[in-house]
Structures are given as C-alpha cells and as structure tokens.
C-alpha atoms as a PDB file:
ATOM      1  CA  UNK A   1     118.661  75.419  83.556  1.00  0.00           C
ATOM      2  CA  UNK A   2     118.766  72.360  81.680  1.00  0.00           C
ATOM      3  CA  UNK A   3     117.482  69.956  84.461  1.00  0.00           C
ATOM      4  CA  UNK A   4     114.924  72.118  85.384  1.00  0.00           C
ATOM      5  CA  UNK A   5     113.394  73.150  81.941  1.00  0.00           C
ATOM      6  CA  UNK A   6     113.953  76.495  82.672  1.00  0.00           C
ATOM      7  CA  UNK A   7     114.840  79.070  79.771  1.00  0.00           C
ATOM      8  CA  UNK A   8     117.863  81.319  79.613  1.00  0.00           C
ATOM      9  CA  UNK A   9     115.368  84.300  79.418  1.00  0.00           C
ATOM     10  CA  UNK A  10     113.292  82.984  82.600  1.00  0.00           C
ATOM     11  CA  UNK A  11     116.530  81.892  84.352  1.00  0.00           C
ATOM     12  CA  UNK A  12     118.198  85.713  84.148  1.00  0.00           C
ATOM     13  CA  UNK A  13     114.972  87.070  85.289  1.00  0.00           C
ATOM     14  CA  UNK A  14     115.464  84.320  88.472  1.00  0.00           C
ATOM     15  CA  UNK A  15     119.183  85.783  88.779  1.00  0.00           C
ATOM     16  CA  UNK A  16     118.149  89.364  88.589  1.00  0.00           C
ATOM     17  CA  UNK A  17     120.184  90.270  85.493  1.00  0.00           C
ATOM     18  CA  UNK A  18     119.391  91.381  81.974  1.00  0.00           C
ATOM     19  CA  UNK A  19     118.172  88.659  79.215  1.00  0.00           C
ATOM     20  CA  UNK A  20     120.559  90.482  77.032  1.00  0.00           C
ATOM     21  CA  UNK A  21     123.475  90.247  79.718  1.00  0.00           C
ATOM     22  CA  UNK A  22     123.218  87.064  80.672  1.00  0.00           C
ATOM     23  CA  UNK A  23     122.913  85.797  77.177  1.00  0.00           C
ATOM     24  CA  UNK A  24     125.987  87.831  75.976  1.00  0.00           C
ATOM     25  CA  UNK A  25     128.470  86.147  79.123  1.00  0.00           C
ATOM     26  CA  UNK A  26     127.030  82.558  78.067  1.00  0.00           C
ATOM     27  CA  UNK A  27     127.937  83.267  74.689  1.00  0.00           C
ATOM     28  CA  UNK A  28     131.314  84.887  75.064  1.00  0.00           C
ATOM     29  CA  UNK A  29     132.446  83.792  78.486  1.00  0.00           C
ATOM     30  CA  UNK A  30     130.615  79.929  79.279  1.00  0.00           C
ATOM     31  CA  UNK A  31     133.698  79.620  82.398  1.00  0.00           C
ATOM     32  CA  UNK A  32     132.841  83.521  83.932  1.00  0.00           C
ATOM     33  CA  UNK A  33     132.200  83.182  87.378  1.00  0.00           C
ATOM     34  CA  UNK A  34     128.789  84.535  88.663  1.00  0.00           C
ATOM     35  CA  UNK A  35     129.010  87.821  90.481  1.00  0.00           C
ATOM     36  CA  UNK A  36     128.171  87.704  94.275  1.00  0.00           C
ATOM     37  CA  UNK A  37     124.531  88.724  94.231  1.00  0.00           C
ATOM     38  CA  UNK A  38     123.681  86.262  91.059  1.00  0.00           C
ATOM     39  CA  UNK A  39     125.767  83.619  92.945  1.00  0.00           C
ATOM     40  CA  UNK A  40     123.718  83.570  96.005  1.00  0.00           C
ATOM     41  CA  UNK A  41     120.399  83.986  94.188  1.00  0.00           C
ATOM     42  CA  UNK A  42     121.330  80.781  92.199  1.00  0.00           C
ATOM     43  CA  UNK A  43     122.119  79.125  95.451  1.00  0.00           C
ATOM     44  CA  UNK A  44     118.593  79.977  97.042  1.00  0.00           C
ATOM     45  CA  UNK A  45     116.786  79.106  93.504  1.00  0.00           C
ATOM     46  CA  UNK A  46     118.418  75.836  93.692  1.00  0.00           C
ATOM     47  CA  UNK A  47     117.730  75.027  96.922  1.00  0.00           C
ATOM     48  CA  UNK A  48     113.476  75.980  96.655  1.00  0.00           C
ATOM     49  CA  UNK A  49     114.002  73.291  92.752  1.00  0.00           C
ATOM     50  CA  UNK A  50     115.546  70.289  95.271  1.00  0.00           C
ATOM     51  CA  UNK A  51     113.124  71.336  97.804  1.00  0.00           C
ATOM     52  CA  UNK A  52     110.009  70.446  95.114  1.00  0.00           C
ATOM     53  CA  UNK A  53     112.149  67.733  93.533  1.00  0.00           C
ATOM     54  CA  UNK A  54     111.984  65.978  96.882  1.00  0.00           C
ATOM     55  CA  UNK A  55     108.398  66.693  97.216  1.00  0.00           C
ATOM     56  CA  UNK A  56     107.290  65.740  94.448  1.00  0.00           C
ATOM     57  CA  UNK A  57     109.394  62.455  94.030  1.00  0.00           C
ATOM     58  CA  UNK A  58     109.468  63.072  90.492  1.00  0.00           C
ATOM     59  CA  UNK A  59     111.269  66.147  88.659  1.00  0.00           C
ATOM     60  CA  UNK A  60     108.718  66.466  85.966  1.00  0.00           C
ATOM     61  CA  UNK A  61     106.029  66.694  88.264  1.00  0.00           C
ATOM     62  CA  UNK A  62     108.174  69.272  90.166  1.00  0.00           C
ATOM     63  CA  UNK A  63     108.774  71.000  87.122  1.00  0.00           C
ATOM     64  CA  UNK A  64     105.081  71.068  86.101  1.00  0.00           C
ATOM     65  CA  UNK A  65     104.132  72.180  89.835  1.00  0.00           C
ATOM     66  CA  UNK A  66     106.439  75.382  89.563  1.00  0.00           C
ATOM     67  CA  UNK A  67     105.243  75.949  86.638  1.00  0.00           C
ATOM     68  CA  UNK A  68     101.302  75.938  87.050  1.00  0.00           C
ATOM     69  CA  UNK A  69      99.298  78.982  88.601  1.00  0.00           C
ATOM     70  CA  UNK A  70      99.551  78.154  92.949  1.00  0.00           C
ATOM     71  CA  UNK A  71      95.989  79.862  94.832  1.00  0.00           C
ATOM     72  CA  UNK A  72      98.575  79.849  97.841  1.00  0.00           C
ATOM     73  CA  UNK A  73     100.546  82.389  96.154  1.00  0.00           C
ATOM     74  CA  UNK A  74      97.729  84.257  95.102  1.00  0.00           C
ATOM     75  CA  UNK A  75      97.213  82.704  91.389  1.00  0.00           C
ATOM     76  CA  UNK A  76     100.672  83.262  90.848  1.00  0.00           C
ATOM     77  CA  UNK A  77     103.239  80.384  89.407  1.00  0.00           C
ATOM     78  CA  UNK A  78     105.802  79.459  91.815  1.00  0.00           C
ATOM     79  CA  UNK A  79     108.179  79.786  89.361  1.00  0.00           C
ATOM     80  CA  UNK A  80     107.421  83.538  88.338  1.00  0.00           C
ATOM     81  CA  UNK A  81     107.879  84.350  92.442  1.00  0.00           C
ATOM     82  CA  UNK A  82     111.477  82.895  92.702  1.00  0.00           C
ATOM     83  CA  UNK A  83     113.097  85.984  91.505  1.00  0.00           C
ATOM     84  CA  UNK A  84     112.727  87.688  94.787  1.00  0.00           C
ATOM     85  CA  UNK A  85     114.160  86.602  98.517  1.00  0.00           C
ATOM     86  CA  UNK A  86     110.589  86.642  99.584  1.00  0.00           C
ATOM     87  CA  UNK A  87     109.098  85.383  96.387  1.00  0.00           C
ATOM     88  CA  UNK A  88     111.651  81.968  97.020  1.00  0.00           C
ATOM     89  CA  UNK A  89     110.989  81.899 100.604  1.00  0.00           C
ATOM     90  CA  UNK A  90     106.976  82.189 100.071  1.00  0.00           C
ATOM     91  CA  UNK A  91     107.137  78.864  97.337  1.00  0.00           C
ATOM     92  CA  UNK A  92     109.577  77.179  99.927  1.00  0.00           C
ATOM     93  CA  UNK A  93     106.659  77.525 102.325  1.00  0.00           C
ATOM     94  CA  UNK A  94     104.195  75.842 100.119  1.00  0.00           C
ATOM     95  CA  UNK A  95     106.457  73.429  99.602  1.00  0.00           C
ATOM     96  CA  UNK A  96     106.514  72.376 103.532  1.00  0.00           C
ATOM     97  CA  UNK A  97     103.053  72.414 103.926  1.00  0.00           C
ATOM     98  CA  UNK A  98     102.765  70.132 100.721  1.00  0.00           C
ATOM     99  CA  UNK A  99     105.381  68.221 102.729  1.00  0.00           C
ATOM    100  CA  UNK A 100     103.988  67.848 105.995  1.00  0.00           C
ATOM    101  CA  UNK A 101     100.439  67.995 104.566  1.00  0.00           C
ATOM    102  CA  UNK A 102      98.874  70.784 105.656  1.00  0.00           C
ATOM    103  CA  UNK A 103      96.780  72.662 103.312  1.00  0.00           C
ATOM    104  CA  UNK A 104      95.277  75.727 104.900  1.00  0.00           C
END
C-alpha cells in the first residue's frame, strides 16, 4: 500500500473486503494471514503495479498513470478497475500496448 500510494480504504476495495474489515484485522491482527481469495487478488494487483512500474520506468509516474482517467478503459482510472479479474486483466492490456507501442 505504502509503495504504491494506495489507501487502506482503496486497497480493501482492490481485495474485495470491507473498509471496516480490513481496517479492524490491521489494527488488531498486523501478522493475520490473508484469506485465500484476498491472497490471490493481492497477487494479481501486484503483478498489473510491477507491470506499470516497468513501463513506466519510474513508480511515480506509474502511480500517477493508474491513477488518472484511461479513454482505453472507457474514462475509467486504471486503478478503480483493478478490483475485478477482468478489471486487472483489461489495465494489464493497456499496459502491453503502452509497452510494445501500439495505441489503437
């Protein structure tokens, strides 16, 4: 959360739990273990934030890129998309066309 400048509130909406949930086991229990489902989200959120960190060559500009409004994803910020399989997969796509430079 930290490296990415992502909140606690935006980063349970990325997991799929409750703001109030996932604030309450960082407060009481920082060493829990992530259930299953949260667990593999986390791994394919992290994997679409190296994906743009490598892109971009810079994390901030990463950061400000998954942050901004995207007219490949329909006006939507990357970042509000990742909370989904298909939301991930669909900035992970923009991503590789940013990569290989193709635009359309």
């Amino acid at each position: 959360m930290q490296a990415w400048s992502v909140s606690a509130d935006q980063f349970a909406v990325l997991l799929g739990c409750s703001q109030r949930a996932w604030s309450r086991a960082r407060r009481e229990r920082p060493d829990l273990l992530l259930p299953q489902r949260e667990s593999d989200r986390l791994v394919v959120i992290r994997r679409v934030f190296d994906h743009a960190g490598s892109v971009f060559d810079d994390q901030r500009d990463a950061v400000a890129w998954l942050s901004t409004a995207n007219d490949a994803l329909s006006g939507a910020t990357p970042l509000s998309l990742m909370g989904t399989d298909a939301g991930a997969q669909s900035v992970d796509d923009v991503l590789t066309r940013l990569e290989f430079g193709v635009y359309a």
